[in-house]
N, C-alpha and C. Protein backbone atom coordinates (compact mmCIF):
# COMPACT_ATOMS: atom_id res chain seq x y z
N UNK A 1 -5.94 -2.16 -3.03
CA UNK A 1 -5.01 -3.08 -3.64
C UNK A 1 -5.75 -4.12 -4.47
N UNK A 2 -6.93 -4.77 -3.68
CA UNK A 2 -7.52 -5.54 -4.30
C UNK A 2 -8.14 -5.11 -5.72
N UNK A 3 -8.58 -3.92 -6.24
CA UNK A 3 -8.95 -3.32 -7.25
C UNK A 3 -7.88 -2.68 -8.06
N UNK A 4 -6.29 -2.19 -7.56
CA UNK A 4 -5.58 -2.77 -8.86
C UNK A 4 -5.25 -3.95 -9.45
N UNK A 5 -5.38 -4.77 -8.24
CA UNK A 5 -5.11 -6.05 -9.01
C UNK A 5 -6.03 -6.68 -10.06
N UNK A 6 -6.95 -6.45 -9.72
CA UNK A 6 -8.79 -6.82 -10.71
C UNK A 6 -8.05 -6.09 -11.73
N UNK A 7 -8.01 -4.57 -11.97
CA UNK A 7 -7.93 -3.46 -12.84
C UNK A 7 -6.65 -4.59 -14.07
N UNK A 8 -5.40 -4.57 -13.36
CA UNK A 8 -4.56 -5.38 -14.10
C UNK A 8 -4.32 -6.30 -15.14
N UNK A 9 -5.43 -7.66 -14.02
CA UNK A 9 -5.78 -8.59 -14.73
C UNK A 9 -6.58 -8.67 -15.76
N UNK A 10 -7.66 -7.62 -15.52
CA UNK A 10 -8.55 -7.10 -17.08
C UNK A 10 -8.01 -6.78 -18.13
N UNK A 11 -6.58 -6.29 -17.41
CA UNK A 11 -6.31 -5.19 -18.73
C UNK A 11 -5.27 -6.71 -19.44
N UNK A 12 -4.74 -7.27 -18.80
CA UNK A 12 -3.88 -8.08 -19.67
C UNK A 12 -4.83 -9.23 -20.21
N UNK A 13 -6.05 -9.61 -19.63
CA UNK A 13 -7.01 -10.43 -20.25
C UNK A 13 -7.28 -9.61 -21.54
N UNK A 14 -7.79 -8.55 -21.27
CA UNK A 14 -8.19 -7.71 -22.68
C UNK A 14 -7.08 -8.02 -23.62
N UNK A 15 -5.73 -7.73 -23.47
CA UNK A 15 -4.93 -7.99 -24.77
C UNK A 15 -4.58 -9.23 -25.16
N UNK A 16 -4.85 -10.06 -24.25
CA UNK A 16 -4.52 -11.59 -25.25
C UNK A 16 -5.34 -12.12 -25.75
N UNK A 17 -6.66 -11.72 -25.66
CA UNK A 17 -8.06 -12.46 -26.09
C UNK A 17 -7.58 -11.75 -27.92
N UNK A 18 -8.32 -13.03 -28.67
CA UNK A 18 -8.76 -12.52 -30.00
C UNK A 18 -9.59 -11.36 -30.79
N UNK A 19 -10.51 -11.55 -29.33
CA UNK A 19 -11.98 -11.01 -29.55
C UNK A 19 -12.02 -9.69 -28.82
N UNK A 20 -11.03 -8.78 -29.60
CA UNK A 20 -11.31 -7.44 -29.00
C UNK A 20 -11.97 -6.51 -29.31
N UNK A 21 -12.59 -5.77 -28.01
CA UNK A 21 -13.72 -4.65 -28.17
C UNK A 21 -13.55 -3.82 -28.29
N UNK A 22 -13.55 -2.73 -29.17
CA UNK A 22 -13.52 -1.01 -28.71
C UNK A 22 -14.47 -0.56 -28.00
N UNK A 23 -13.95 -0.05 -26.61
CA UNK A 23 -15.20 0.61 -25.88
C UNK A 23 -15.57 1.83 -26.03
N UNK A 24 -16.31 2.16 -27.06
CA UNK A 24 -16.70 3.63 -27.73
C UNK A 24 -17.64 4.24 -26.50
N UNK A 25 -17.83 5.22 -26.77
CA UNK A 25 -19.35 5.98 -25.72
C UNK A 25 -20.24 5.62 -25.63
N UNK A 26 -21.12 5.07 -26.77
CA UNK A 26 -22.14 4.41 -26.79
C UNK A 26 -22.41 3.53 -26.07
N UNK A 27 -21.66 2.17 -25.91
CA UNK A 27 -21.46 1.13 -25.79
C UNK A 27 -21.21 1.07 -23.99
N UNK A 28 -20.08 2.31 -23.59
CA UNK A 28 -19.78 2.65 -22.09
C UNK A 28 -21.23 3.52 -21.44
N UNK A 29 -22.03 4.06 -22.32
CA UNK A 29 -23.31 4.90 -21.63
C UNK A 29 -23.95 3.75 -21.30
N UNK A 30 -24.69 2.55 -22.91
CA UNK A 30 -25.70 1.64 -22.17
C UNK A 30 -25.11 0.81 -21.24
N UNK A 31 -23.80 0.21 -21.22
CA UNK A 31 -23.55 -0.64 -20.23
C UNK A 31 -23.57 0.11 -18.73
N UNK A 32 -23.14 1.54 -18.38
CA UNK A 32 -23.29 2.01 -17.56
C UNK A 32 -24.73 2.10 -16.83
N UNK A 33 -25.56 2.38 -17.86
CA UNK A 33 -27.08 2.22 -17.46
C UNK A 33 -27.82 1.50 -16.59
N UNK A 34 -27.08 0.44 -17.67
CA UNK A 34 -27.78 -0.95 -17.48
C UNK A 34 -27.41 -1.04 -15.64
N UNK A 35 -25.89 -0.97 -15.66
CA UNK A 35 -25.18 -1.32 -14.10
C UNK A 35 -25.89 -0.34 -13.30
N UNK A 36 -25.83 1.02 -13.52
CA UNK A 36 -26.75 1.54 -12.79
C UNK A 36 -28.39 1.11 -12.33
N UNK A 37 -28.98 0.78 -13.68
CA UNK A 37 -30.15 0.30 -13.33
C UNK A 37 -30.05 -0.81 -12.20
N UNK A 38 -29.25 -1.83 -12.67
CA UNK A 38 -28.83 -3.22 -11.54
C UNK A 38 -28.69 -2.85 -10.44
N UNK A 39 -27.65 -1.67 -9.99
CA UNK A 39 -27.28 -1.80 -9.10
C UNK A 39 -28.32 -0.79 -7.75
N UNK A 40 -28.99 0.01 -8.57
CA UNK A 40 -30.20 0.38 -7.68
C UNK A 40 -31.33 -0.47 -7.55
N UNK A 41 -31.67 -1.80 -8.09
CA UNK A 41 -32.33 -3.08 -8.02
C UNK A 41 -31.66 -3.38 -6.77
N UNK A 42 -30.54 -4.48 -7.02
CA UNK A 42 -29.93 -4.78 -5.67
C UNK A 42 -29.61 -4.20 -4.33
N UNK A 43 -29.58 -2.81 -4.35
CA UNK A 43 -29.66 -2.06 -3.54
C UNK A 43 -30.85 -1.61 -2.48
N UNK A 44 -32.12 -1.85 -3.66
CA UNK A 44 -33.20 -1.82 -3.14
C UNK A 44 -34.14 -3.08 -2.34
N UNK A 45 -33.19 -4.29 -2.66
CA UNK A 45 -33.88 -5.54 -2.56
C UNK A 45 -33.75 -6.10 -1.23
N UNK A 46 -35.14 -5.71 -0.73
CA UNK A 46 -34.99 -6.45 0.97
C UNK A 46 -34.65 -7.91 1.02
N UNK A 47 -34.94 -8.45 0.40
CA UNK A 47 -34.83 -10.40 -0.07
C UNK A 47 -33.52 -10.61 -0.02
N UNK A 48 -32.75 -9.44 -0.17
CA UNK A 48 -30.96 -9.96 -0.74
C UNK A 48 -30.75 -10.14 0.39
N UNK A 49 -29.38 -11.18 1.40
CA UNK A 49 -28.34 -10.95 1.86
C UNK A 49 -27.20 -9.91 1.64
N UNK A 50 -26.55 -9.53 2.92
CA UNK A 50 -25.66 -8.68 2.74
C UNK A 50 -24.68 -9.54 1.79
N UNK A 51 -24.38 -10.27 2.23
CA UNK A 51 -23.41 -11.46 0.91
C UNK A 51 -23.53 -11.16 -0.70
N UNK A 52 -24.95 -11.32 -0.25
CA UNK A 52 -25.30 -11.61 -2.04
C UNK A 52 -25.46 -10.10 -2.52
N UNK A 53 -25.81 -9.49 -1.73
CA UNK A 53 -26.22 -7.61 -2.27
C UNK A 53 -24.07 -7.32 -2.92
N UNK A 54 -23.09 -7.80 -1.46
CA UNK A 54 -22.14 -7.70 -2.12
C UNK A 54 -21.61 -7.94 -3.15
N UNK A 55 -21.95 -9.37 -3.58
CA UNK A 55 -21.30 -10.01 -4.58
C UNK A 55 -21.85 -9.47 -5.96
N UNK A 56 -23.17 -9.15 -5.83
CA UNK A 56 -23.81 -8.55 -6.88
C UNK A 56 -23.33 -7.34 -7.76
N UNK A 57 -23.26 -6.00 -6.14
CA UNK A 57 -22.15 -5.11 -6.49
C UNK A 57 -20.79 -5.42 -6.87
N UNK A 58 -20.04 -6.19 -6.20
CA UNK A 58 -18.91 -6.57 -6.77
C UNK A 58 -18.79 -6.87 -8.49
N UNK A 59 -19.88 -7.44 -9.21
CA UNK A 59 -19.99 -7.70 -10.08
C UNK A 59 -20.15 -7.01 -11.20
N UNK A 60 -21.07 -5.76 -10.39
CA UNK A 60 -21.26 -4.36 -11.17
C UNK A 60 -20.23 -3.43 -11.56
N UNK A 61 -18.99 -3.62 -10.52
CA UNK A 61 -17.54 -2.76 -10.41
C UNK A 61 -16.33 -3.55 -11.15
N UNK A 62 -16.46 -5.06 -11.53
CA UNK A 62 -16.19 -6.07 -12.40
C UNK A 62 -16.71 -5.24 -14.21
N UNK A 63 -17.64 -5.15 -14.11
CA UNK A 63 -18.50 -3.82 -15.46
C UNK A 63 -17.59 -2.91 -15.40
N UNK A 64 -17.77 -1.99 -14.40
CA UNK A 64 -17.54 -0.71 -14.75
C UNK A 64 -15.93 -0.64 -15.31
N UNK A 65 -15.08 -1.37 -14.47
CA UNK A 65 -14.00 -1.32 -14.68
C UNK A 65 -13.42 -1.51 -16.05
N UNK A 66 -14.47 -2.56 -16.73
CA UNK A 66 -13.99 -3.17 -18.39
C UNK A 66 -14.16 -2.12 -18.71
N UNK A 67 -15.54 -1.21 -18.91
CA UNK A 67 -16.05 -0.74 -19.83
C UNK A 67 -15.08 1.00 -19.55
N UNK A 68 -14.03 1.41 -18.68
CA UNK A 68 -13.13 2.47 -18.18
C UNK A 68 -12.22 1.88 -19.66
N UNK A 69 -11.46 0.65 -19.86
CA UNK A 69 -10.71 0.91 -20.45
C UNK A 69 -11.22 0.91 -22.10
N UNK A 70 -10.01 1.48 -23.03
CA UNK A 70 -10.34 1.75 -24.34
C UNK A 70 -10.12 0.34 -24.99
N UNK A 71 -10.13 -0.27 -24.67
CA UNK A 71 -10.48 -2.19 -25.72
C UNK A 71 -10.23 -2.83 -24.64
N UNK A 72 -10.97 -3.89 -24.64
CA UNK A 72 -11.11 -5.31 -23.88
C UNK A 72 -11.74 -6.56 -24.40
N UNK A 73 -11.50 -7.03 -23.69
CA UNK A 73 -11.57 -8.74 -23.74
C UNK A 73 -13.01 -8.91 -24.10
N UNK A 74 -13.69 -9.22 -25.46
CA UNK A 74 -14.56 -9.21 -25.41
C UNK A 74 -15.40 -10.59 -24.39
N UNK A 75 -14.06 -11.72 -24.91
CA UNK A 75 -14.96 -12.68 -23.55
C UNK A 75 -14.90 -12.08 -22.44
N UNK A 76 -13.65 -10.93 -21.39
CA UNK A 76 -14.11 -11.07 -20.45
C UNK A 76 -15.53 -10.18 -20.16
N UNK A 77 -15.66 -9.05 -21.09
CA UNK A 77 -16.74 -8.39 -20.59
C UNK A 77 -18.36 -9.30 -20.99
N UNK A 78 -18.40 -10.07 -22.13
CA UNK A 78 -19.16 -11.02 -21.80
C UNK A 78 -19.48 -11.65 -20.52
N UNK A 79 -18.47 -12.62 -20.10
CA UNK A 79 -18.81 -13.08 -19.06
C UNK A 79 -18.97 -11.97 -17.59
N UNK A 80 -18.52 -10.67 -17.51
CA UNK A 80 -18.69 -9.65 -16.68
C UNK A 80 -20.46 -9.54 -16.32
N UNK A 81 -20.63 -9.01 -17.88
CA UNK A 81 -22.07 -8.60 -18.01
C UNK A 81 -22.77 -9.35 -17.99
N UNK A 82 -23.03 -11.36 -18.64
CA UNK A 82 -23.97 -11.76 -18.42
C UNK A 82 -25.26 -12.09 -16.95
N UNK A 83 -24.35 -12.01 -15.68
CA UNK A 83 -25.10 -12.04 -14.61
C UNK A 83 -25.79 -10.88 -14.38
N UNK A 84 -25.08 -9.73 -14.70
CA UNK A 84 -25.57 -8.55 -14.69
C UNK A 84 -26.83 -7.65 -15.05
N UNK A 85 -26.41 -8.41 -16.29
CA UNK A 85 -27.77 -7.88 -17.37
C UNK A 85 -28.61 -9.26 -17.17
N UNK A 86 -28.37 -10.41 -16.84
CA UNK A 86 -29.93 -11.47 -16.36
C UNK A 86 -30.64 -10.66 -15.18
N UNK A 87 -30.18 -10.15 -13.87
CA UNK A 87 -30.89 -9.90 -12.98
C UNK A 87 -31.59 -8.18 -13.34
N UNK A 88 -30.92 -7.76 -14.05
CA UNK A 88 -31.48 -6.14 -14.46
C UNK A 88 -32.68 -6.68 -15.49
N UNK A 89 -32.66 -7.73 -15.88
CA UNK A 89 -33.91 -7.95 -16.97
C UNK A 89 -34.81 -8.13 -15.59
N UNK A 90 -34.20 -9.57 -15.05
CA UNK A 90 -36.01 -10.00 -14.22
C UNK A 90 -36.00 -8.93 -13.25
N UNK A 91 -35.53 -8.14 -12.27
CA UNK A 91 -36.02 -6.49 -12.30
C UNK A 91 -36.67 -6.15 -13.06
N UNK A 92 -36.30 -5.54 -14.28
CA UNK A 92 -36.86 -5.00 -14.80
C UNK A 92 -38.56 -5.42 -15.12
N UNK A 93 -38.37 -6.74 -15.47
CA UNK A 93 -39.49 -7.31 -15.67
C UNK A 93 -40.75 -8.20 -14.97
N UNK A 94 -40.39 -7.49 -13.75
CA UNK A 94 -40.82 -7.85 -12.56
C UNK A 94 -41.39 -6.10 -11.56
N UNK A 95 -40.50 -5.28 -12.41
CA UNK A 95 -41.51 -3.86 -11.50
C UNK A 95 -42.49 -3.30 -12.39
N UNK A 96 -43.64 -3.70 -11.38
CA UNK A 96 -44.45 -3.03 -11.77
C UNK A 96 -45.18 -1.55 -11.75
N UNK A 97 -43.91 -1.03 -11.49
CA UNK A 97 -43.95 0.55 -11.30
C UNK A 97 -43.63 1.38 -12.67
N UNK A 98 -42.67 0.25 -13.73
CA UNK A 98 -42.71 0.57 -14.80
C UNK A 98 -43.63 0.94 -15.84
N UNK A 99 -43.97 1.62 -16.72
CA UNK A 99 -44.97 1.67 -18.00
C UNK A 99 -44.15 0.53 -19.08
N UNK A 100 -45.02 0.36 -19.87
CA UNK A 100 -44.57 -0.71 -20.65
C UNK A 100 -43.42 -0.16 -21.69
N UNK A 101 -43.53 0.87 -22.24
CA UNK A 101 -42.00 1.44 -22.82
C UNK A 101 -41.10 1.80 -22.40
N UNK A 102 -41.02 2.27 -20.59
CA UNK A 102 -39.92 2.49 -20.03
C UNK A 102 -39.67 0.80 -20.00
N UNK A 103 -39.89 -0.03 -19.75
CA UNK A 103 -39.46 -1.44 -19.95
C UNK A 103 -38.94 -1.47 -20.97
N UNK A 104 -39.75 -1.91 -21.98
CA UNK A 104 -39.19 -2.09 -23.22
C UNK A 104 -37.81 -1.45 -23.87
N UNK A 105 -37.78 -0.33 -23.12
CA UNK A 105 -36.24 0.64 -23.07
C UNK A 105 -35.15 0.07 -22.85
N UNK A 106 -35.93 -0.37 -21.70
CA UNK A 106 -34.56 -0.58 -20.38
C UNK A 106 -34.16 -2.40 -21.34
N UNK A 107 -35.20 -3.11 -21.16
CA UNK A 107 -35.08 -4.45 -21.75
C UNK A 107 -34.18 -4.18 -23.61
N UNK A 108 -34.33 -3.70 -24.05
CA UNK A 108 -33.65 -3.17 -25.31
C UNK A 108 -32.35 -2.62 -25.18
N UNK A 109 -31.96 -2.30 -23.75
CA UNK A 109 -30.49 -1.80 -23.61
C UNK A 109 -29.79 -2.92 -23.51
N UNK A 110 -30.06 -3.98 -22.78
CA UNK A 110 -29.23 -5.36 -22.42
C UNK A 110 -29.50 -6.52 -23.82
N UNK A 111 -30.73 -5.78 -24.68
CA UNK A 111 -30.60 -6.71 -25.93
C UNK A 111 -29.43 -6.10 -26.67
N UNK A 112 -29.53 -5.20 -26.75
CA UNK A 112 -28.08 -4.47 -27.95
C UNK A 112 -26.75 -4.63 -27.50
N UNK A 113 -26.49 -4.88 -26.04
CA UNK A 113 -25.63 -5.08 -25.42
C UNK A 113 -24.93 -6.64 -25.79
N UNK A 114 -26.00 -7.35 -25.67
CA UNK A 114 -25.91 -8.97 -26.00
C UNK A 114 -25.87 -8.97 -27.39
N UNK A 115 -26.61 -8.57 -28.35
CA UNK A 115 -26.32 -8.57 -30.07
C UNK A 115 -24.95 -8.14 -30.36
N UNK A 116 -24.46 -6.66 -29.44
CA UNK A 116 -22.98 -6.46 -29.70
C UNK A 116 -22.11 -7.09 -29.71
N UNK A 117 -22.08 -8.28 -28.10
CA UNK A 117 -20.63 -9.13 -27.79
C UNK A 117 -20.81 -10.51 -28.82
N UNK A 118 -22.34 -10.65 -29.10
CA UNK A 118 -22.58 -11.96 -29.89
C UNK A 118 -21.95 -11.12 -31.31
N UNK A 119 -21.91 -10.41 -31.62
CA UNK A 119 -21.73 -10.47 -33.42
C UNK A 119 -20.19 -9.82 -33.33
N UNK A 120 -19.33 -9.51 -31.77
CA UNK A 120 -17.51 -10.01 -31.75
C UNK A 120 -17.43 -11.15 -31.46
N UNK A 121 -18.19 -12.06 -30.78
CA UNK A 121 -17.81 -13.53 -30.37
C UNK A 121 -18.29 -14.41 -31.35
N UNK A 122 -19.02 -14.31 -31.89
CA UNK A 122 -19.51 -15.02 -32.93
C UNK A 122 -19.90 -14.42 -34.43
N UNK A 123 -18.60 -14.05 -34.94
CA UNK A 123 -18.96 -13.24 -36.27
C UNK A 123 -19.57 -14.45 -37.72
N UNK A 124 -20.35 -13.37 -38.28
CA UNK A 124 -20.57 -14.18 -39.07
C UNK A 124 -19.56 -15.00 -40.11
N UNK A 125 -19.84 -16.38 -40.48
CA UNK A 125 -18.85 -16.79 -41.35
C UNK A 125 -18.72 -16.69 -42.54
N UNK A 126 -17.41 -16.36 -43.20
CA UNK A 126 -17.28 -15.63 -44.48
C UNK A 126 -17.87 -16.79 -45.47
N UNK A 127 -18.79 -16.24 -46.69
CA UNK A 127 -19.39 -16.94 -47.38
C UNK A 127 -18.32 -17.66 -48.19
């Protein structure tokens, strides 16, 4: 119940916002990634609380859910993804199991991600 109601409220946030997104494939693969990447971080992290491991996931299924439907709120998936994609960076940039281009990969998925919602939330102004 609790997740149609989330599902709902997305979807009617998505249509009254200005700033709407088309969620093409592209856009649903890296964000999926990215959550995937996150969410096997948090998963893996002895340091977390069960609390915080939840809330984290919770946050990830907050993602997935925007990026299911075909346009949304570009603020809300902004604000969805920014916690998301901060802790998948310092992961990212913090294992040192990585090579430096699988980084640079992974760190380049949450930049294009952020250039995307910045250039619907903040388009450039007409000359």
């Amino acid at each position: 119940m609790k997740t149609l109601i989330l599902a709902l409220s997305l979807a009617v946030a998505a249509c009254s916002s200005p700033y709407v997104l088309v969620v093409d494939p592209p856009v649903a693969s890296t964000a999926q990634r990215v959550v995937d990447r996150h969410d096997s971080y948090v998963q893996g992290d002895s340091a977390l609380f069960g609390s915080d491991r939840d809330d984290f996931l919770e946050e990830s299924s907050r993602v997935e859910m925007l990026i299911s439907l075909p346009e949304v709120s570009a603020l809300a998936l902004d604000a969805a993804l920014q916690p998301v994609m901060a802790r998948h960076d310092a992961y990212v940039g913090a294992d040192a199991s990585l090579g430096l281009l699988q980084r640079d990969i992974y760190l380049e998925s949450t930049a294009r991600l952020r250039a995307l919602l910045d250039s619907v939330l903040r388009p450039v102004a007409a000359k």
